[in-house]
Each structure stands twice: as structure tokens, then as C-alpha cells.
C-alpha atoms as a PDB file:
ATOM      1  CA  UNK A   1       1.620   0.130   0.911  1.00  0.00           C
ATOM      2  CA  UNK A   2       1.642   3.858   1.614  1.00  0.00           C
ATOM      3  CA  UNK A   3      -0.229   4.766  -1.480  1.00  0.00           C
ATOM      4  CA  UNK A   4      -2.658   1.550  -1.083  1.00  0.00           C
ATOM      5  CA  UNK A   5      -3.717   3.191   3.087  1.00  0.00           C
ATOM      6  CA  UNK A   6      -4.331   6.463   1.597  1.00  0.00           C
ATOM      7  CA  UNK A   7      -6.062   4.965  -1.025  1.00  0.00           C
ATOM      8  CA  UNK A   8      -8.413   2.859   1.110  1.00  0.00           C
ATOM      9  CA  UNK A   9      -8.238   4.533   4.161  1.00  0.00           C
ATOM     10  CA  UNK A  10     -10.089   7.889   3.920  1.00  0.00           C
ATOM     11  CA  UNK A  11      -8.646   9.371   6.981  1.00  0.00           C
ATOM     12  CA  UNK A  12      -5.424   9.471   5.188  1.00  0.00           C
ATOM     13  CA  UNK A  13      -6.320  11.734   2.258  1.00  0.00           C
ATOM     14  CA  UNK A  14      -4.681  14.961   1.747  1.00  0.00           C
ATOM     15  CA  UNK A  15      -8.219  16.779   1.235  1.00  0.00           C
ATOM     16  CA  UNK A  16     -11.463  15.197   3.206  1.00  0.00           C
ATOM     17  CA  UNK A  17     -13.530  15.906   5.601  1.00  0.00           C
ATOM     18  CA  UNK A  18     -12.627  12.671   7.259  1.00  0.00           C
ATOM     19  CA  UNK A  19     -10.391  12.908  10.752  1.00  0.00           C
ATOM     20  CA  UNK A  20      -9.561  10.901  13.462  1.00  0.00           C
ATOM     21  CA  UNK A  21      -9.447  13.470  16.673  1.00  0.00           C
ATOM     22  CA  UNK A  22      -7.289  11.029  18.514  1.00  0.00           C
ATOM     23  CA  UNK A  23      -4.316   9.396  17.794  1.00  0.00           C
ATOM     24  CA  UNK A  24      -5.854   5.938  18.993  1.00  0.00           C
ATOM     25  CA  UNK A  25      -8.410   5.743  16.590  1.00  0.00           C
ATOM     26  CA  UNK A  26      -6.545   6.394  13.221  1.00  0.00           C
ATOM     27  CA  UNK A  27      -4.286   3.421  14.913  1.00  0.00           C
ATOM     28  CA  UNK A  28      -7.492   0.888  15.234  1.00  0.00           C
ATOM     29  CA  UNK A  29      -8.433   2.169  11.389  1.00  0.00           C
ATOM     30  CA  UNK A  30      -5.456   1.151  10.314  1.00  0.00           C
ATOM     31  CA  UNK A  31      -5.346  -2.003  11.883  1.00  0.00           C
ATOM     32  CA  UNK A  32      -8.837  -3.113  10.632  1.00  0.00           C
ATOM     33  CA  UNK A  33      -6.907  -2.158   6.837  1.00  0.00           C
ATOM     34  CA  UNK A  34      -4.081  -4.519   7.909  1.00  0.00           C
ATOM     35  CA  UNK A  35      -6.358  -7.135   8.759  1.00  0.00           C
ATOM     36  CA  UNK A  36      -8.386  -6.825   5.817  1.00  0.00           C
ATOM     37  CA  UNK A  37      -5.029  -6.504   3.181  1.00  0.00           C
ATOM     38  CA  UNK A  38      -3.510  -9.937   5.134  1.00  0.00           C
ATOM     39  CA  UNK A  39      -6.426 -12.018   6.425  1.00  0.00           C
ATOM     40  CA  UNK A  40      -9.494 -11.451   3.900  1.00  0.00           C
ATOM     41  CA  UNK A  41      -8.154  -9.898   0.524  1.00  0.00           C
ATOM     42  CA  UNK A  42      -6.302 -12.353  -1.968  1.00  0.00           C
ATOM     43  CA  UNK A  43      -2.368 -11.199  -2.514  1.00  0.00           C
ATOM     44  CA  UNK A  44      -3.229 -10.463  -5.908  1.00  0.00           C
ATOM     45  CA  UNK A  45      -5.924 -10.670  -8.273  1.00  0.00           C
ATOM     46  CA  UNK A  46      -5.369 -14.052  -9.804  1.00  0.00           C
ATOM     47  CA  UNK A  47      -4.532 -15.559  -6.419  1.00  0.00           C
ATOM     48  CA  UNK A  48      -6.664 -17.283  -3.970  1.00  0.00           C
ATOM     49  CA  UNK A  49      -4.891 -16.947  -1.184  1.00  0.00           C
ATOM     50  CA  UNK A  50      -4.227 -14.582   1.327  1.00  0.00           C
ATOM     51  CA  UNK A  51      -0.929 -13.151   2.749  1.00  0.00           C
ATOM     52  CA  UNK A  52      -1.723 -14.955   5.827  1.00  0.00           C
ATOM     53  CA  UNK A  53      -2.723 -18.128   3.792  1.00  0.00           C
ATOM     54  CA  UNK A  54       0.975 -18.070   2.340  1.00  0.00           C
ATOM     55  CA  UNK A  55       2.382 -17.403   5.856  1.00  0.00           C
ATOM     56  CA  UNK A  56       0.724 -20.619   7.081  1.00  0.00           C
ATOM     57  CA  UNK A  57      -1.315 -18.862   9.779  1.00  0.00           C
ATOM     58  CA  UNK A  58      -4.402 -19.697   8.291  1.00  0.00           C
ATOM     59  CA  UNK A  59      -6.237 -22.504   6.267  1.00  0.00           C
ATOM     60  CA  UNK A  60      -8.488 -20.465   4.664  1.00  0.00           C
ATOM     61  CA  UNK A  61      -9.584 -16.781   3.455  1.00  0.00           C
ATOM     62  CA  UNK A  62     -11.386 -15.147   6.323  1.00  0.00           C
ATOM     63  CA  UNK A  63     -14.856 -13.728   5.732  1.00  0.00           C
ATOM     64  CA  UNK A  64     -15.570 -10.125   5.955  1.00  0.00           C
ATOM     65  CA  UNK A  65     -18.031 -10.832   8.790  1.00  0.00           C
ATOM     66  CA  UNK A  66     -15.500 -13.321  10.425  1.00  0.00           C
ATOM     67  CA  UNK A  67     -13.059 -10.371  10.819  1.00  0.00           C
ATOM     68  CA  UNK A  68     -15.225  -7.439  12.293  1.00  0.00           C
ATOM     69  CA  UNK A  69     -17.261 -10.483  14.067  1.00  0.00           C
ATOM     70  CA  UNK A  70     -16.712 -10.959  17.983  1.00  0.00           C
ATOM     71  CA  UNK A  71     -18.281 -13.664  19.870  1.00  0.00           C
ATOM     72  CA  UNK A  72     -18.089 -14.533  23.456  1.00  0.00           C
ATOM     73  CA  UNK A  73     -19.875 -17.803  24.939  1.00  0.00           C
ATOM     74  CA  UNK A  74     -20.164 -17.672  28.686  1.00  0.00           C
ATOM     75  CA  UNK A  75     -21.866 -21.495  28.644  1.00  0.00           C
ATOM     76  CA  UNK A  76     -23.597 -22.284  31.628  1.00  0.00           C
ATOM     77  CA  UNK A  77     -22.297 -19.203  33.185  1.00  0.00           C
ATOM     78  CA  UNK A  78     -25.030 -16.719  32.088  1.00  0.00           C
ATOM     79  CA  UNK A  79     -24.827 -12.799  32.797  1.00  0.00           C
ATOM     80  CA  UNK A  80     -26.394 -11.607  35.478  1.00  0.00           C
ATOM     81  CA  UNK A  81     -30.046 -10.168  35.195  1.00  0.00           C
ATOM     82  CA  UNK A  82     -30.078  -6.735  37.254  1.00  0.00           C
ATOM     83  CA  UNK A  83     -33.620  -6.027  38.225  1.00  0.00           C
ATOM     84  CA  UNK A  84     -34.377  -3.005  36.884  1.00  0.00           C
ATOM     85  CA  UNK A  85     -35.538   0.119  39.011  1.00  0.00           C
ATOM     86  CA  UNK A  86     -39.248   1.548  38.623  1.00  0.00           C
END
């Protein structure tokens, strides 16, 4: 898995340009590679399911859009609209 993240994850090549200044952000890169390698990319190339899939977490493959997606319905309860200053 260490040679997969550095091959994947450009912020973990030896020489590039590519740097995470803090700490906190090479963490969230490499959780969006986690998520990706368990929840959207098959186990192996003949397979159709995922790790997660095999784990019985999920039904079904996730989408790439499902997994960088974020939705939040507030239903009746709208936002409120701030009048805005002239």
C-alpha cells in the first residue's frame, strides 16, 4: 500500500513540486486515496466489487461524484436571506 500512495498520491513522491505545508492536509489527501482504494475502485481488476463491498458496508460501488459529493437538505427550514448593504 506504501508503494500504491506514492504512486497515486503526488504529494508523496521523492522529487515534485507537489507539498502539503501542513500536516492536516497531506492527512485529508490521504484519506480521499483511502476512500477511493475501499469505496469506489474494484479490489482487483477482474473483480466487481469493492473492499467495502466484500466487508458488507456497502451494496454497491460508489461513484466518483458520490464520494467527493456533499449534500445538505435543510427542508422547510431555508437559510436565511441577509439583506445586503448598499
Amino acid at each position: 500500500m506504501e508503494a500504491i500512495s506514492r504512486d497515486l498520491l503526488g504529494r508523496l513522491r521523492r522529487e515534485s513540486w507537489l507539498v502539503s505545508k501542513k500536516r492536516s492536509f497531506l492527512d485529508q489527501a490521504f484519506q480521499m486515496l483511502m476512500a477511493w482504494k475501499n469505496y469506489v475502485r474494484p479490489r482487483f481488476n477482474y473483480d466487481r466489487d469493492s473492499p467495502a463491498m466484500l466487508a458488507g458496508l456497502l451494496k454497491r460501488r460508489l461513484k466518483p461524484g458520490e464520494l467527493v459529493g456533499w449534500r445538505q437538505d435543510f427542508g422547510q427550514d431555508k437559510l436565511p436571506i441577509v439583506p445586503l448593504l448598499a
